[in-house]
N, C-alpha and C. Protein backbone atom coordinates (compact mmCIF):
# COMPACT_ATOMS: atom_id res chain seq x y z
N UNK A 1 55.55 -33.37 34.55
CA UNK A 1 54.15 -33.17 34.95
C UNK A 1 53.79 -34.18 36.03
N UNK A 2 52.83 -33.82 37.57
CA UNK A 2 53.00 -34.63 38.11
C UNK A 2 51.45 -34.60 38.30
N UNK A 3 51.01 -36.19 37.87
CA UNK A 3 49.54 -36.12 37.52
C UNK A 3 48.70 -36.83 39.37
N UNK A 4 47.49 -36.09 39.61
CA UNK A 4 47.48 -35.92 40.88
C UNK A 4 45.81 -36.96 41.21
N UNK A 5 45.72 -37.28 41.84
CA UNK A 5 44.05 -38.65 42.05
C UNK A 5 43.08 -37.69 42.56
N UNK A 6 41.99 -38.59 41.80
CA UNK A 6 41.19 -38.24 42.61
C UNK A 6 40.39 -37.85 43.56
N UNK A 7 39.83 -37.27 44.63
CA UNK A 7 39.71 -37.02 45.60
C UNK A 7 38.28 -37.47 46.19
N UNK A 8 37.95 -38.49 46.93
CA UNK A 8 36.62 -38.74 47.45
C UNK A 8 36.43 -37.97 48.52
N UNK A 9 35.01 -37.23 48.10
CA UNK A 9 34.47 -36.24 49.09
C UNK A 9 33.35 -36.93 50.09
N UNK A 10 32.34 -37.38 49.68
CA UNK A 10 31.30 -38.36 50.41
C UNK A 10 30.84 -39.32 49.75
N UNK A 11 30.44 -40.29 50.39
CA UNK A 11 29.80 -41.60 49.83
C UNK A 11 28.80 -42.16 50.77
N UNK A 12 27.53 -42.92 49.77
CA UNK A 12 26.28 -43.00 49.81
C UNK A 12 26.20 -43.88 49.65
N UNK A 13 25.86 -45.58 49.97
CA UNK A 13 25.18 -46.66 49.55
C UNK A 13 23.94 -46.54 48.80
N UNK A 14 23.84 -46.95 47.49
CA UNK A 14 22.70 -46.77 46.87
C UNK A 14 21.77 -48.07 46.53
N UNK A 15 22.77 -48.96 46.45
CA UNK A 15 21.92 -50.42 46.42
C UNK A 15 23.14 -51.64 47.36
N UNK A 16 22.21 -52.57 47.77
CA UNK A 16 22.77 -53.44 48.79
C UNK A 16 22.82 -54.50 48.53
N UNK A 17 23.47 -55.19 47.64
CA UNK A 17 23.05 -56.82 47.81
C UNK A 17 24.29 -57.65 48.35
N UNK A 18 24.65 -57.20 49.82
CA UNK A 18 25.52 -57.98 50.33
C UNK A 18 26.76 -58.44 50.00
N UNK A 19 27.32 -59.57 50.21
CA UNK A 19 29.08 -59.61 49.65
C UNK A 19 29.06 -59.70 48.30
N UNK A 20 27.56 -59.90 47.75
CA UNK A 20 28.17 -59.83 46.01
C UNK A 20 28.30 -58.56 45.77
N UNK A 21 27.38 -57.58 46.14
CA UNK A 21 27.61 -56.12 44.80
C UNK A 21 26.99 -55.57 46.04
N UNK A 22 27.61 -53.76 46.30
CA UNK A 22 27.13 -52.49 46.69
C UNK A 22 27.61 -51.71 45.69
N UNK A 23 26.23 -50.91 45.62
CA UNK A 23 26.50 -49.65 44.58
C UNK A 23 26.74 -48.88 45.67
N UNK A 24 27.57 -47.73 44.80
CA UNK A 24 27.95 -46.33 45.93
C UNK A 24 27.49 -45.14 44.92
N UNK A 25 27.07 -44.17 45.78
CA UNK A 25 27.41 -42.85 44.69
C UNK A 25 28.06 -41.58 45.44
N UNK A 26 29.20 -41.53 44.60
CA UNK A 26 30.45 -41.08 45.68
C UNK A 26 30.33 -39.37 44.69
N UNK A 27 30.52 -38.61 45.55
CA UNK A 27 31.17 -37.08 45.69
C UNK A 27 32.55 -36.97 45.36
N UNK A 28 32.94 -36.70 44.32
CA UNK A 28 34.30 -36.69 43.88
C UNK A 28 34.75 -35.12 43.53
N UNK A 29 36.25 -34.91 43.78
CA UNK A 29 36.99 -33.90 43.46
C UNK A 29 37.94 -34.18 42.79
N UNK A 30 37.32 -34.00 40.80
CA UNK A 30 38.78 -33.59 40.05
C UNK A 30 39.99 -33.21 40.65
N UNK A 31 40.97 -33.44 39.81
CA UNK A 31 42.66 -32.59 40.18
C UNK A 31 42.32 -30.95 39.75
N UNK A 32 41.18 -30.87 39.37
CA UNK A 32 41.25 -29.20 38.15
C UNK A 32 40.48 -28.24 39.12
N UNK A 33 39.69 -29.15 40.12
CA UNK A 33 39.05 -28.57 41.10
C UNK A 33 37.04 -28.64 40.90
N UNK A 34 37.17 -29.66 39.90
CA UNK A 34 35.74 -29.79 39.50
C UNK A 34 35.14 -31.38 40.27
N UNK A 35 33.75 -30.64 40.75
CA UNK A 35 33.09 -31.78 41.94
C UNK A 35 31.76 -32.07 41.10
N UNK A 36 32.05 -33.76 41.26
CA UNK A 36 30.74 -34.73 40.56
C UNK A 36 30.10 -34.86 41.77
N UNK A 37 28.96 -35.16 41.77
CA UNK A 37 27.97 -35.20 43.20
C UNK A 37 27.80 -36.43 42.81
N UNK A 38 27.69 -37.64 41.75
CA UNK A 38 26.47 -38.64 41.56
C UNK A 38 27.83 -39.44 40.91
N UNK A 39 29.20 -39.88 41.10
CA UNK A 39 29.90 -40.20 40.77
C UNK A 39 29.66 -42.18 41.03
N UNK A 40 29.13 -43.17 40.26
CA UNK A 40 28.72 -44.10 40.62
C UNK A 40 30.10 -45.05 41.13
N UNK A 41 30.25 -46.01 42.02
CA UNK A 41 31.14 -46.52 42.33
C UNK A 41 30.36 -48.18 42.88
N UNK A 42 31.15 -49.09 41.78
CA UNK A 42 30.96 -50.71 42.47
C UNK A 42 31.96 -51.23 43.45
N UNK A 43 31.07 -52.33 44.06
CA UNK A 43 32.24 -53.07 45.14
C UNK A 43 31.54 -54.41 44.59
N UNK A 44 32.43 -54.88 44.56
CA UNK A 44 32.26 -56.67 44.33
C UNK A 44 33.47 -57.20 44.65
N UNK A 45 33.63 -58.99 45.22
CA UNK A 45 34.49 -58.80 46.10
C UNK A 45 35.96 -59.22 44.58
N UNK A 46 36.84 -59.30 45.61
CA UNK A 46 38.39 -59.14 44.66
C UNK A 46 38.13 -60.69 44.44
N UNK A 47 39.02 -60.90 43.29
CA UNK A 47 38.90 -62.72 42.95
C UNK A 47 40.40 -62.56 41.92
N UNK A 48 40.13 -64.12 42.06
CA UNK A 48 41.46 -65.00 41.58
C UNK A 48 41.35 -65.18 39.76
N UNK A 49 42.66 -65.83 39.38
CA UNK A 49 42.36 -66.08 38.22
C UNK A 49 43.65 -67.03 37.99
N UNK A 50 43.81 -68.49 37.74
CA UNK A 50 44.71 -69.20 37.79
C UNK A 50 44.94 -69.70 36.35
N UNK A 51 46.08 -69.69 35.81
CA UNK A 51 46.15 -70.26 34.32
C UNK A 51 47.29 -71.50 35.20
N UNK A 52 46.86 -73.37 35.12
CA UNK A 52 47.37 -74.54 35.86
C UNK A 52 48.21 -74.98 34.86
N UNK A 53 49.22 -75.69 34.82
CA UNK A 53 49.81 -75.83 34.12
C UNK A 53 50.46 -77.50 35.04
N UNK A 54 50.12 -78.65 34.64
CA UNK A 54 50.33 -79.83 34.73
C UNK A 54 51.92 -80.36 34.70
N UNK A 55 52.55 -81.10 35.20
CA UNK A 55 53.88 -81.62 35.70
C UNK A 55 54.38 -81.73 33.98
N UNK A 56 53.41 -82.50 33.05
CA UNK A 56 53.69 -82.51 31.96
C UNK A 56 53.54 -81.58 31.06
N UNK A 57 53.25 -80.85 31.63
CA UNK A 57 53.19 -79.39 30.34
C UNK A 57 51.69 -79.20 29.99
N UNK A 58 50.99 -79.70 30.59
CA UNK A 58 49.22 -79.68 30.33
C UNK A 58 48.80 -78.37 30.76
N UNK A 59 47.79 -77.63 30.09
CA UNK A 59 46.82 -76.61 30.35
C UNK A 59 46.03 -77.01 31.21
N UNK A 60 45.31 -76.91 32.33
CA UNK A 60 44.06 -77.03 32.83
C UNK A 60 42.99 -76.10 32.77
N UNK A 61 42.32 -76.28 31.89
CA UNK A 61 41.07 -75.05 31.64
C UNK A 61 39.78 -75.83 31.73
N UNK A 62 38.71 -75.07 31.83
CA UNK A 62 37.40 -75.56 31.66
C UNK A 62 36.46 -75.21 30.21
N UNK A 63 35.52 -76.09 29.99
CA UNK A 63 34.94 -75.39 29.05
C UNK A 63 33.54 -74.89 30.10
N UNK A 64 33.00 -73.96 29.81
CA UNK A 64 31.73 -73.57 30.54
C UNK A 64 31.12 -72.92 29.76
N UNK A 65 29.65 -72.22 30.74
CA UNK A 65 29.09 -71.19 30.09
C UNK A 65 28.95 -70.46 31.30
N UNK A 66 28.87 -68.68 31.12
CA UNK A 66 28.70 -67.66 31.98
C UNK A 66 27.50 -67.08 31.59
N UNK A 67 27.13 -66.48 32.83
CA UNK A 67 26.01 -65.81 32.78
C UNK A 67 25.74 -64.84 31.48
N UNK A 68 26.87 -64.11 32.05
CA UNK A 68 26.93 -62.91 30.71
C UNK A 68 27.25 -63.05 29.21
N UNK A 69 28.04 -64.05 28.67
CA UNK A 69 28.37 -64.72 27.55
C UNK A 69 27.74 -65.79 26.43
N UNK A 70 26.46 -66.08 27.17
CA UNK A 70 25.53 -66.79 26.47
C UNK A 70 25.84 -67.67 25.76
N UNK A 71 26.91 -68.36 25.39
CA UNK A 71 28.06 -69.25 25.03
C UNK A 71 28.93 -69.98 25.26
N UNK A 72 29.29 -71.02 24.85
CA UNK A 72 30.97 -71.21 25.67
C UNK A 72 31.79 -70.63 25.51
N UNK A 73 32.88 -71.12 26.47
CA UNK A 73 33.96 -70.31 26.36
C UNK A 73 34.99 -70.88 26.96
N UNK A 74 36.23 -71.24 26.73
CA UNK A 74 37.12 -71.75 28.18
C UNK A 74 37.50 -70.57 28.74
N UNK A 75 37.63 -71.15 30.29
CA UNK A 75 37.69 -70.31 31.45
C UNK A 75 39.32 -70.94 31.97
N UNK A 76 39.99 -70.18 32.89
CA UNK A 76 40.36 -70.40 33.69
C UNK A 76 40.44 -71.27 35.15
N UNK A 77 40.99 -71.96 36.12
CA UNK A 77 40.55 -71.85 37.25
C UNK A 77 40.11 -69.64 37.89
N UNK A 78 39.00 -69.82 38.62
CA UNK A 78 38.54 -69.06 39.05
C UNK A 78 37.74 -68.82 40.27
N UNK A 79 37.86 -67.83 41.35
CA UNK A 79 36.93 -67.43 42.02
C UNK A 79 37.07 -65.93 43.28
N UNK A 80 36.30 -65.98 44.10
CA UNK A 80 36.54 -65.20 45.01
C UNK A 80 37.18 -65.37 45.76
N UNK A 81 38.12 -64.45 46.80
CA UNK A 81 38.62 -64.35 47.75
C UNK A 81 37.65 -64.51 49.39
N UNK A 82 37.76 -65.23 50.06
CA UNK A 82 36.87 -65.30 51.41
C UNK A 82 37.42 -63.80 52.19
N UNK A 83 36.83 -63.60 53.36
CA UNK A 83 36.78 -62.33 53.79
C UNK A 83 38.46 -62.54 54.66
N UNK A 84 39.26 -61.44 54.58
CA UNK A 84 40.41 -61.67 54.32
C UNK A 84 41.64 -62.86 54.77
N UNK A 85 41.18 -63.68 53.74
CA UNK A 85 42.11 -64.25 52.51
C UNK A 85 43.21 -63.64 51.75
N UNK A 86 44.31 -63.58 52.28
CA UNK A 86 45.26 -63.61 50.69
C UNK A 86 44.75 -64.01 49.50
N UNK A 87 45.43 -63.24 48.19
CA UNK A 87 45.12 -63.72 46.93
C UNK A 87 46.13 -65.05 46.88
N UNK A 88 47.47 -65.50 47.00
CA UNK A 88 47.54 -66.75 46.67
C UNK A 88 47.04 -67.63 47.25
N UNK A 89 46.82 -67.71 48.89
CA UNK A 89 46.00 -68.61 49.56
C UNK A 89 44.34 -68.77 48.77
N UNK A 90 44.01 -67.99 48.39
CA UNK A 90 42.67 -68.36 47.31
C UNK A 90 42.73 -68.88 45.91
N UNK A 91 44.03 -68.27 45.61
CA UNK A 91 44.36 -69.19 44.56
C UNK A 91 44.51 -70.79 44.62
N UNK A 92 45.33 -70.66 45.74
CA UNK A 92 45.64 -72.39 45.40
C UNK A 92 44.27 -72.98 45.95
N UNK A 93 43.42 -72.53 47.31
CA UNK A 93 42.62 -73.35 47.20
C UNK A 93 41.51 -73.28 46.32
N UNK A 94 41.43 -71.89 45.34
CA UNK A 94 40.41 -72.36 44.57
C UNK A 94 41.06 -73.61 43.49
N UNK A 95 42.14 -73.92 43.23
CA UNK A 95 42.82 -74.85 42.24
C UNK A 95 42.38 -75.42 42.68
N UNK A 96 42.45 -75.99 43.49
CA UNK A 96 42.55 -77.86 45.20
C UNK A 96 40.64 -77.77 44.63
N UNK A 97 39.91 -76.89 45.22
CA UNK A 97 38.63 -77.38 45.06
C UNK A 97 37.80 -77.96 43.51
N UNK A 98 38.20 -77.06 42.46
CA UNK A 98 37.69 -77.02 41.12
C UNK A 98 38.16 -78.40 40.55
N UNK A 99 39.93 -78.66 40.97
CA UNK A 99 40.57 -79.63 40.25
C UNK A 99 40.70 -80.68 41.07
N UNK A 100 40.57 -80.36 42.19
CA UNK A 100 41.77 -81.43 43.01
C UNK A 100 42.82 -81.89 42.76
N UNK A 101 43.82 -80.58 42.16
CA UNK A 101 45.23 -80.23 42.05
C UNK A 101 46.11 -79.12 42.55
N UNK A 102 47.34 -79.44 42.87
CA UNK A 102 48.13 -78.56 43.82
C UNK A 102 49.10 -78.27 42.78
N UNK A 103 49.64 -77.41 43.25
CA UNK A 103 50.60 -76.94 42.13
C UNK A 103 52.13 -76.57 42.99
N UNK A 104 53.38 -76.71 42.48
CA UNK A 104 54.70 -76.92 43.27
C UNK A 104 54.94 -75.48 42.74
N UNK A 105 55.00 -74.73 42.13
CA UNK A 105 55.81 -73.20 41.25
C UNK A 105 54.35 -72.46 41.34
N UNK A 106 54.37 -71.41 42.12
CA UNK A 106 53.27 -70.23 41.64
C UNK A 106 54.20 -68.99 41.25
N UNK A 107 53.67 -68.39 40.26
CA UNK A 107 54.10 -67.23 39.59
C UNK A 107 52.76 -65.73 39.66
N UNK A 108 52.70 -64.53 40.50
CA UNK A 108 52.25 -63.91 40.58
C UNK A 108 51.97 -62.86 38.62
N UNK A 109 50.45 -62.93 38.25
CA UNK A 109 50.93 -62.19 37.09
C UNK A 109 50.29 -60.85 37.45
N UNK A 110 50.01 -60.64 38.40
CA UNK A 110 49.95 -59.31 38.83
C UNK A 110 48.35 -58.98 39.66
N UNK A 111 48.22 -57.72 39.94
CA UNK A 111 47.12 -57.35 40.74
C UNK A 111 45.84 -56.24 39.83
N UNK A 112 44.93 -56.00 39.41
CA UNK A 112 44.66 -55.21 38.20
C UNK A 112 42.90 -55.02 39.12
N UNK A 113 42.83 -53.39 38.89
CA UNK A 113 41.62 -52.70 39.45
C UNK A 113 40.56 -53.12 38.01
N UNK A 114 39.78 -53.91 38.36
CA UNK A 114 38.86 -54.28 37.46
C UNK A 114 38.16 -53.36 36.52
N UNK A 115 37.56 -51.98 37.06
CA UNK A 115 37.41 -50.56 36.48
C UNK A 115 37.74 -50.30 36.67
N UNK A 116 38.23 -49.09 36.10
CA UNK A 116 39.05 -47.93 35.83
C UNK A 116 38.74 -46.65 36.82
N UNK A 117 37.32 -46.63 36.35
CA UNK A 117 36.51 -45.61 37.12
C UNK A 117 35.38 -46.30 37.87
N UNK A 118 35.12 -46.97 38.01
CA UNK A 118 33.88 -47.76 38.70
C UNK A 118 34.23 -48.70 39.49
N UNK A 119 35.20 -48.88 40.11
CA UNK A 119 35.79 -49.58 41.07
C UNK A 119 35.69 -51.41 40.35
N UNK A 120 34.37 -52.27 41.29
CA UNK A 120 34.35 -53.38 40.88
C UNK A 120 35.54 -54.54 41.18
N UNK A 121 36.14 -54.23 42.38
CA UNK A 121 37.22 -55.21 42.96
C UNK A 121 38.43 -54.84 42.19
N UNK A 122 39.18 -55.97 42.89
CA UNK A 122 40.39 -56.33 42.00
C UNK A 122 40.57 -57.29 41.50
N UNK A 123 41.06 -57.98 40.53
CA UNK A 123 41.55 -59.36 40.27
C UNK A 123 43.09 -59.66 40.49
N UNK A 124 43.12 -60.80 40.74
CA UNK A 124 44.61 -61.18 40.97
C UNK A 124 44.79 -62.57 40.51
N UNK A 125 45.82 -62.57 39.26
CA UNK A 125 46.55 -63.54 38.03
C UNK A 125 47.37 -64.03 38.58
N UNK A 126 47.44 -65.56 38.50
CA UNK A 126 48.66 -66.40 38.32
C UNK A 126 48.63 -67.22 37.36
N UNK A 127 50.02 -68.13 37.54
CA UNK A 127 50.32 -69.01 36.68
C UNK A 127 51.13 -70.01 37.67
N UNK A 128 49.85 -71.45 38.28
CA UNK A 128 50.88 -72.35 38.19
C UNK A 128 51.26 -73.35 37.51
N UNK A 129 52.38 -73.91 37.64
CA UNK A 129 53.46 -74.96 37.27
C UNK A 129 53.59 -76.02 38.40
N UNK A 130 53.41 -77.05 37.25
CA UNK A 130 54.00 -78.55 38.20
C UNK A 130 52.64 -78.85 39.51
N UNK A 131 51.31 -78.77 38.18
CA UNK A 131 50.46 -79.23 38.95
C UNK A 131 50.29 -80.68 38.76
N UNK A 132 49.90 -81.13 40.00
CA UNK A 132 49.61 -82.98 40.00
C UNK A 132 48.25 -82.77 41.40
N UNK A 133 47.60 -84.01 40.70
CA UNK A 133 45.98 -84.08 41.27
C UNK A 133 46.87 -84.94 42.50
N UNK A 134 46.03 -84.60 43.68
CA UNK A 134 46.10 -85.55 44.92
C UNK A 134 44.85 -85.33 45.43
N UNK A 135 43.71 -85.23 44.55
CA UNK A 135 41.87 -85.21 45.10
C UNK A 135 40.96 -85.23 44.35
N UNK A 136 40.25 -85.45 44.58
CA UNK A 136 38.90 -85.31 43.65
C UNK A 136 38.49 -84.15 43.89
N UNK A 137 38.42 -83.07 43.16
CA UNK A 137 37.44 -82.05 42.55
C UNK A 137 36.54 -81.71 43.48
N UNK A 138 36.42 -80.52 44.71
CA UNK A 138 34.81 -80.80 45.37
C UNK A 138 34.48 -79.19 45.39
N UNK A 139 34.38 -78.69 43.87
CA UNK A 139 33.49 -77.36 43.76
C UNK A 139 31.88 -77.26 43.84
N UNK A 140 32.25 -76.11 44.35
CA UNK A 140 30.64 -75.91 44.28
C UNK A 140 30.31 -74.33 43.68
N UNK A 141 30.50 -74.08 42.52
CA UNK A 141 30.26 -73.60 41.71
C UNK A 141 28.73 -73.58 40.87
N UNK A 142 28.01 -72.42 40.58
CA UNK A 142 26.95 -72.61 39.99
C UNK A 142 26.95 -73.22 38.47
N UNK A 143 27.68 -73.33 38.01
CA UNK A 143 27.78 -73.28 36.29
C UNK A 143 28.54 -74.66 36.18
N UNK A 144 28.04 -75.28 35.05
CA UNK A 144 28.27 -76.58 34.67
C UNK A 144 29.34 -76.13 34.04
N UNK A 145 30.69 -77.14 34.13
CA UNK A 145 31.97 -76.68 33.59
C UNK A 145 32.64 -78.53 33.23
N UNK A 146 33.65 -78.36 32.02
CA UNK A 146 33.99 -79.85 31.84
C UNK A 146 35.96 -79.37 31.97
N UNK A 147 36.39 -80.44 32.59
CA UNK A 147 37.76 -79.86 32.89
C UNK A 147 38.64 -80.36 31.54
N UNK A 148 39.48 -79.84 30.99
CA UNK A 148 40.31 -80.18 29.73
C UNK A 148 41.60 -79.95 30.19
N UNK A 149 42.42 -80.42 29.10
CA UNK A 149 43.77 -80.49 29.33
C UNK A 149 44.35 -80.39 27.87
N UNK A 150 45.14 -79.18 27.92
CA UNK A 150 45.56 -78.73 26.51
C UNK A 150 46.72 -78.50 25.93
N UNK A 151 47.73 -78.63 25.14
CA UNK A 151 48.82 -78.57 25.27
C UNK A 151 48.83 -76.92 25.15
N UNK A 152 49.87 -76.30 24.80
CA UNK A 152 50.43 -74.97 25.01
C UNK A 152 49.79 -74.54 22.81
N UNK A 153 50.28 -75.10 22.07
CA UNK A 153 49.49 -75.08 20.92
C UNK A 153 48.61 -74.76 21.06
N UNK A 154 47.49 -74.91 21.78
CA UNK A 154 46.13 -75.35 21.62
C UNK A 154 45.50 -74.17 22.48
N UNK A 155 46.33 -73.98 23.47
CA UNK A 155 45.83 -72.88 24.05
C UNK A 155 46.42 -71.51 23.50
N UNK A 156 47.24 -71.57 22.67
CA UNK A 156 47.44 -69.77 22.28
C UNK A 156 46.22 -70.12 20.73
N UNK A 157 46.37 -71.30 20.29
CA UNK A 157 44.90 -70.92 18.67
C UNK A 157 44.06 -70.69 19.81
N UNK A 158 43.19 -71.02 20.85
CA UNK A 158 41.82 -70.87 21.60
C UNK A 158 41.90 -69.25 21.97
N UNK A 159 42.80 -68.61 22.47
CA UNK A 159 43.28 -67.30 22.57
C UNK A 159 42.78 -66.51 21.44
N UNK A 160 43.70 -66.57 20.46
CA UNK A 160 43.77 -65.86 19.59
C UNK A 160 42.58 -66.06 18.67
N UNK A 161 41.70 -67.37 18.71
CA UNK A 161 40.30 -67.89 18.03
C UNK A 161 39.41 -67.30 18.85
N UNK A 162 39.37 -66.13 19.64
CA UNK A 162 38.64 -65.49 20.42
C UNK A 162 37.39 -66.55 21.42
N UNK A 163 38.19 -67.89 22.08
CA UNK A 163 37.51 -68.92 22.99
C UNK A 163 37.41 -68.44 24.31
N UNK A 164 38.22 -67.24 24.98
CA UNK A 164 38.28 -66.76 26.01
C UNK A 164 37.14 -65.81 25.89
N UNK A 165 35.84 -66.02 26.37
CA UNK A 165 34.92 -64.46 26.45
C UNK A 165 34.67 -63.66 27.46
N UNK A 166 36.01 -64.45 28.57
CA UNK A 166 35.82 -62.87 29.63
C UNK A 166 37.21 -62.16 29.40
N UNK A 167 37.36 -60.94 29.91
CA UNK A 167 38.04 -60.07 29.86
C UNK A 167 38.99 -60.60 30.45
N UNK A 168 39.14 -61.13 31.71
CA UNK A 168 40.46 -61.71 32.74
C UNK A 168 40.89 -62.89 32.46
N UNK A 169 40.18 -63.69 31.74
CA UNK A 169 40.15 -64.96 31.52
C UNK A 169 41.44 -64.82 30.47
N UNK A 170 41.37 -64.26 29.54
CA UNK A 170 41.96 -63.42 28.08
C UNK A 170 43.55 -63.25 28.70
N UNK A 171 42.77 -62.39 29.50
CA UNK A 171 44.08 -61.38 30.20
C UNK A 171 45.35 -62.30 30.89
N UNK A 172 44.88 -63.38 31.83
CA UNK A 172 45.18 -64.29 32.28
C UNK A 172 45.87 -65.07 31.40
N UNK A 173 45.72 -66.17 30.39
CA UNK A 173 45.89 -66.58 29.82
C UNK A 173 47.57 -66.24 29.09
N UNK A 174 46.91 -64.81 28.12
CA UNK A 174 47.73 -64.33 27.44
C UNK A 174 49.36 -64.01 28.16
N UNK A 175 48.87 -63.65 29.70
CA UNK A 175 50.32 -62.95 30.44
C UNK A 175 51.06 -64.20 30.26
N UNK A 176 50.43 -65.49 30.83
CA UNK A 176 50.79 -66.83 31.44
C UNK A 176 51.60 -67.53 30.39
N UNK A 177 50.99 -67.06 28.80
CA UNK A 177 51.77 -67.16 28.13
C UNK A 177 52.83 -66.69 27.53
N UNK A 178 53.31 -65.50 27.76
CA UNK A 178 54.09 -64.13 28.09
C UNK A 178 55.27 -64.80 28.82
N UNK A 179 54.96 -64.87 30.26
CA UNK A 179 56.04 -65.93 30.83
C UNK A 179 56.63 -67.17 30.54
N UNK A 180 55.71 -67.95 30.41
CA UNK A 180 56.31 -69.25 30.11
C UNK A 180 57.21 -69.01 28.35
N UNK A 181 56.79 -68.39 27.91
CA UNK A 181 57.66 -68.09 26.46
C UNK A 181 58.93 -67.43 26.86
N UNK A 182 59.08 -66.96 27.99
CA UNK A 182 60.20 -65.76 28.45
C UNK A 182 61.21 -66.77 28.66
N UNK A 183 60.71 -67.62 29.68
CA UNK A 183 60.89 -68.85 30.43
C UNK A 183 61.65 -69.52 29.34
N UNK A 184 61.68 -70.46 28.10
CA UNK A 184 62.30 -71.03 27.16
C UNK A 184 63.79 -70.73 26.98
């Protein structure tokens, strides 16, 4: 069976708020031959997601709070891509800015369409290794965040103790640990 995409027929800007978010409402053609007129579609831009991993075997995570989560949570290093930017070139410098750490081993954990059906960027996972600070920290991030350092223990109980409350953060994490277990 050879399963066949979707087909965009027209598209409409419906709301504007610049490089953070455009709504679309796109004209679509099923594979079966059936057309949505009001098919909603997000753009927000693509972003990073770094699980750091210290010369000594250290986690680098944050504790924070997010908008949407009303809680803490540890996070990842994280952010957007500048207007085209590579995803590892944003990776490492979002590391360099948040931490003021570089990392010697990057490991790609892949590229993932944020919706399924609603577009909403992409994200793009790594995992580095054989990070060591050569700076001071100069984010500028909205959200108050405290930087930690965790051994590998500590970060699969925070995992599995449901401490990750975003979706990529989770996702991230879990692959990073996927590898480095492969890795042994």
């Amino acid at each position: 069976m050879t399963l066949k995409p979707w087909k965009t027929l027209a598209r409409a800007k419906v709301l504007d708020y610049g490089k953070w978010l455009v709504i679309e409402k796109h004209t679509i053609e099923l594979p079966d031959g059936r057309i949505i007129d009001d098919w909603p579609w997000v753009i927000s831009p693509d972003y990073i997601n770094v699980i750091a991993v210290t010369e000594d075997r250290r986690f680098m995570l944050f504790r924070q709070v997010k908008y949407c989560t009303d809680e803490t949570s540890l996070a990842p290093v994280g952010g957007y891509l500048d207007p085209n930017e590579n995803a590892l070139d944003a990776a490492k410098r979002e590391l360099f800015e948040e931490t003021g750490y570089e990392a010697a081993d990057w490991i790609s954990l892949g590229q993932y369409c944020v919706d399924g059906n609603r577009g909403a960027g992409t994200a793009y996972l790594f995992l580095a290794q054989g990070a060591h600070q050569v700076a001071e920290p100069d984010a500028d991030d909205l959200e108050e965040q405290e930087l930690l350092f965790l051994d590998q223990a500590e970060v699969e109980q925070a995992l599995l103790g449901g401490e990750f409350k975003v979706l990529s953060w989770a996702t991230t994490v879990a692959l990073a640990l996927r590898v480095l277990d492969k890795a042994r």
